[in-house]
Protein backbone atom coordinates (compact mmCIF):
# COMPACT_ATOMS: atom_id res chain seq x y z
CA UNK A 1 88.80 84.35 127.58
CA UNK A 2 90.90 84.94 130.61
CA UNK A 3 92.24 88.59 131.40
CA UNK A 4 95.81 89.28 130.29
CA UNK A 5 98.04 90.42 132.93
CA UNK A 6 100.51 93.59 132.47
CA UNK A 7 103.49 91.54 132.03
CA UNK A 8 101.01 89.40 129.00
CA UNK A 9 99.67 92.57 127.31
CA UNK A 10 103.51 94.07 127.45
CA UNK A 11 104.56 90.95 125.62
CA UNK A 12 101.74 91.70 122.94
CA UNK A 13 102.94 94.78 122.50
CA UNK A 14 106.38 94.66 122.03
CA UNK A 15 105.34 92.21 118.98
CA UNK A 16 103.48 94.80 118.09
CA UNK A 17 105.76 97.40 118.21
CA UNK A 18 108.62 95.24 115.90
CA UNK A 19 106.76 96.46 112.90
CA UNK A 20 108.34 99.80 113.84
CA UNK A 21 112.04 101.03 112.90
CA UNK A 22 113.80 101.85 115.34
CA UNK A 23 113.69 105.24 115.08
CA UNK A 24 109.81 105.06 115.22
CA UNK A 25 110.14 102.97 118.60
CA UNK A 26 112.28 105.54 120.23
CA UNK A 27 109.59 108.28 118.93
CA UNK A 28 106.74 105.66 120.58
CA UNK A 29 108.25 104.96 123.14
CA UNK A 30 105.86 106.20 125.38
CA UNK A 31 102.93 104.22 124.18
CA UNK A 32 104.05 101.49 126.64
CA UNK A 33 102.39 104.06 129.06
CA UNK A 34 98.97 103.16 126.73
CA UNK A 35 99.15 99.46 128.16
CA UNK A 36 100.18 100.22 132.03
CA UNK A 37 97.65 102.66 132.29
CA UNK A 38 94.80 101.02 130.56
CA UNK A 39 95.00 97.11 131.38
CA UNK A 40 91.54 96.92 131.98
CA UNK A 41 90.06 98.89 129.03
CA UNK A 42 92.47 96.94 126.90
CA UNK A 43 91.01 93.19 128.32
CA UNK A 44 87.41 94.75 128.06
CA UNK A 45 87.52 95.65 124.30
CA UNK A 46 89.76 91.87 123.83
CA UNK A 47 86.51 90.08 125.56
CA UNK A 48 84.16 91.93 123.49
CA UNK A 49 86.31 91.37 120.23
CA UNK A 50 86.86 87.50 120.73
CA UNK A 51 86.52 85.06 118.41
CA UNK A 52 87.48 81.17 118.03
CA UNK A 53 89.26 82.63 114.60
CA UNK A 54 91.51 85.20 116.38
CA UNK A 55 94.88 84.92 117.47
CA UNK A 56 95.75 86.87 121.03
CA UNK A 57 98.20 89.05 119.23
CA UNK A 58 95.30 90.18 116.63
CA UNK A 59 92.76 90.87 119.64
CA UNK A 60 95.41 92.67 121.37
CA UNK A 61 95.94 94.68 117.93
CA UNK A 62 92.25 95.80 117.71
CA UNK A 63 92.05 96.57 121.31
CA UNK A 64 94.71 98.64 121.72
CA UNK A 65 93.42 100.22 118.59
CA UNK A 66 90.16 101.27 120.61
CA UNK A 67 91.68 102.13 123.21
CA UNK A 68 94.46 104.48 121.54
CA UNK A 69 91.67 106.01 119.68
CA UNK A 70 89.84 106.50 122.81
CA UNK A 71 92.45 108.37 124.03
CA UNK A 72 92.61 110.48 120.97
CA UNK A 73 89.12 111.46 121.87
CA UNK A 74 89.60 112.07 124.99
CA UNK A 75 92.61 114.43 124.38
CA UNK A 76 90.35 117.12 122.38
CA UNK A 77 87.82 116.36 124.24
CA UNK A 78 88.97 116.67 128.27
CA UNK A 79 85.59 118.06 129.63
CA UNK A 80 83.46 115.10 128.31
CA UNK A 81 81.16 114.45 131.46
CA UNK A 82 80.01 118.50 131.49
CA UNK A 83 79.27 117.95 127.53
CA UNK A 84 75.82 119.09 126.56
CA UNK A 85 73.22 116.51 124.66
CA UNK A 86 74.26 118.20 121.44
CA UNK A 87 78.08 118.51 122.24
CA UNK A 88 78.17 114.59 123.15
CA UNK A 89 75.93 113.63 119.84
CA UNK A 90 79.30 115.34 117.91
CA UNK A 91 81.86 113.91 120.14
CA UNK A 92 79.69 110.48 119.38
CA UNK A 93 80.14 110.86 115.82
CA UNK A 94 84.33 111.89 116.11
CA UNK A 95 84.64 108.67 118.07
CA UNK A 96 83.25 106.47 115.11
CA UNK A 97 85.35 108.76 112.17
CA UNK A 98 88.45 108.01 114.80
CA UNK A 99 87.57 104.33 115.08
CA UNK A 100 87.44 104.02 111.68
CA UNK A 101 90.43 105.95 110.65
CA UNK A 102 92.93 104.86 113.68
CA UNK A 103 95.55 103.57 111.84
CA UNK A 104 95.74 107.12 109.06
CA UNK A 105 95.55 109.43 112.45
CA UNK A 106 97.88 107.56 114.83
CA UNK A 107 100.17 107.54 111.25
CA UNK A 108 99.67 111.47 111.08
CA UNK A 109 100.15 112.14 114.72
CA UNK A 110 103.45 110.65 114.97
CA UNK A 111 104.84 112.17 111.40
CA UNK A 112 103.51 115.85 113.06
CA UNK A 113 105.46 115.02 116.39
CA UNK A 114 109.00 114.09 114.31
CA UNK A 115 108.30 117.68 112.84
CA UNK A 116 108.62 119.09 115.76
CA UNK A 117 111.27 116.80 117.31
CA UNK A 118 113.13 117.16 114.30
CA UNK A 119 112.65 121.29 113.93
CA UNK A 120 113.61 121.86 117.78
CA UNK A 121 109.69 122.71 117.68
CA UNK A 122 107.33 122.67 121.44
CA UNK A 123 104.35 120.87 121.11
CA UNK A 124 101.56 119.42 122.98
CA UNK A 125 99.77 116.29 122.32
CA UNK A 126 96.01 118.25 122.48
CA UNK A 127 97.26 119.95 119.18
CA UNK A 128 98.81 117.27 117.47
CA UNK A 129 96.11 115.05 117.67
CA UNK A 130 93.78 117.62 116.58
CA UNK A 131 95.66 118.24 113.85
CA UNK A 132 96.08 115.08 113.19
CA UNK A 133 91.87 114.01 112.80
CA UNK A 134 91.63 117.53 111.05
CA UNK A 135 94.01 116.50 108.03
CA UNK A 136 92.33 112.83 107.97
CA UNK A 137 88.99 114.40 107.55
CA UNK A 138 89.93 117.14 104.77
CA UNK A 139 92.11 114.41 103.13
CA UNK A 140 88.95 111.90 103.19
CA UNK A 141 86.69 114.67 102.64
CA UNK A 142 88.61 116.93 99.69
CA UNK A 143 91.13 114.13 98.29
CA UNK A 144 93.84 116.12 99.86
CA UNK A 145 97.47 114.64 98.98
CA UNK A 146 100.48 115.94 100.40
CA UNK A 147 104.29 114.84 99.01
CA UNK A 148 104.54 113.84 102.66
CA UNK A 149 101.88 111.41 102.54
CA UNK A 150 103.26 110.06 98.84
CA UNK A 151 106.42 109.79 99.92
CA UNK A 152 104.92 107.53 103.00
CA UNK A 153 102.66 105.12 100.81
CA UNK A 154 106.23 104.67 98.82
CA UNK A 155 107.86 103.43 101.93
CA UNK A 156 104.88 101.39 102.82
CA UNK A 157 104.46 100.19 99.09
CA UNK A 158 100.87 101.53 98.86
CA UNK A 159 102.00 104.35 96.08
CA UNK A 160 99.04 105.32 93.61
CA UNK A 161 100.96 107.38 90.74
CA UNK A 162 97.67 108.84 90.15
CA UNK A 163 98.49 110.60 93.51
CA UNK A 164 101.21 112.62 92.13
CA UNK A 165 98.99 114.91 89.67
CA UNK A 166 97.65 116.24 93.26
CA UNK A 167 100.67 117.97 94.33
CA UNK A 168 102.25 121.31 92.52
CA UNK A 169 105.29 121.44 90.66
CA UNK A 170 107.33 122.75 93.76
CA UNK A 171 105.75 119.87 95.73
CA UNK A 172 107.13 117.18 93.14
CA UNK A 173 110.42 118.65 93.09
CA UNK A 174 111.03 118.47 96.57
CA UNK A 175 109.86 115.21 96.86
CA UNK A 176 111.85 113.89 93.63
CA UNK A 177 114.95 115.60 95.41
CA UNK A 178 114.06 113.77 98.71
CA UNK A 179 113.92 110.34 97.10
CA UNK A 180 116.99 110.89 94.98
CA UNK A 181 119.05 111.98 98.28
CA UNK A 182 117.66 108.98 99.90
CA UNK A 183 118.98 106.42 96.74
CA UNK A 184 122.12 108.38 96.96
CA UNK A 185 122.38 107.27 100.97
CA UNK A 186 121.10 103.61 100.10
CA UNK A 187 123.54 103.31 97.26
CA UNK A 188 126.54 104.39 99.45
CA UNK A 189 125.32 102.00 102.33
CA UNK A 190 125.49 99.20 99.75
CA UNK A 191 128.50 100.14 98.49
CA UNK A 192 130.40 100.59 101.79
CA UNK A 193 128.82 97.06 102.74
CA UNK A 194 130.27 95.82 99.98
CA UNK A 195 133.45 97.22 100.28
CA UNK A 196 134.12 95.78 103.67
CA UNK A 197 133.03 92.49 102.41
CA UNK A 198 135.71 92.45 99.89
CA UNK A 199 138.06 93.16 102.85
């Protein structure tokens, strides 16, 4: 396949990026940075990944996958090229568990930057992320559940009710107080909608 210019992989990933609300785009916003800065990685990972069966927009889904995860990696891991043999066998096998898991960390990182956002907090990305691939691997590892993560499979429609007998009775309340605020908004928006239609 031919290479994708900036202008084409920008176009890819603003249809990627319309899955998002838009307070999530404001709070990616600087992922456009991903694609400027890594056009060539990006085409390199679509030429390996091609296929008669997939669409442009899907290659440029599982490239910029790689490549995001590659940055991950590279994040906790600046000082790469001075690694020892052992050191780069366990960087090696954090690369796969990334690969693999992409979609759950990138989800994770961004939640843990709103935090901060959100609580006035400083952060810096070398913790986040770390954070981030640390709470994928317990969760994986120990079948950790947090209301946070509940009350995200809701909104995504992936909700196991099995989930809930993992959190602690102050963990449920909060979380049935936090979905019962946000009917109470939803039901007010609807209302107000309707009001002005009767207008």
């Amino acid at each position: 396949m031919d290479k994708l210019n900036v202008e084409q992989l920008m176009s890819c990933f603003e249809n990627h990026m319309n899955k998002y609300t838009s307070e999530e785009k404001e709070l990616r916003s600087e992922e456009k940075n991903i694609v400027y800065n890594k056009v060539e990685e990006i085409n390199s990972y679509m030429e390996k990944m091609n296929s008669e069966n997939i669409s442009e927009q899907q290659l440029f889904e599982a490239a910029y996958k790689a490549v995001k995860a590659d940055d991950f990696i590279d994040t906790i891991h600046p000082n790469q090229a001075t690694a020892t043999p052992e050191e780069n066998e366990s960087i090696k096998n954090e690369r796969s568990f990334v690969y693999r898991n992409i979609d759950e960390i990138d989800d994770k990182y961004f939640r843990l930057k709103k935090k901060c956002i959100d609580d006035g907090q400083e952060y810096n990305n070398f913790d986040l992320v770390k954070q981030a691939i640390d709470f994928v691997k317990n969760k994986i590892e120990g079948g950790i559940i947090t209301a946070e993560d509940i009350k995200s499979d809701m909104q995504k429609g992936k909700f196991k009710p099995e989930e809930l007998t993992m959190l602690s009775e102050k963990e449920k309340n909060e979380l049935t107080a936090d979905l019962e605020l946000e009917n109470e908004e939803a039901e007010k928006g609807s209302e107000n909608t309707h009001d002005t239609d009767e207008r």
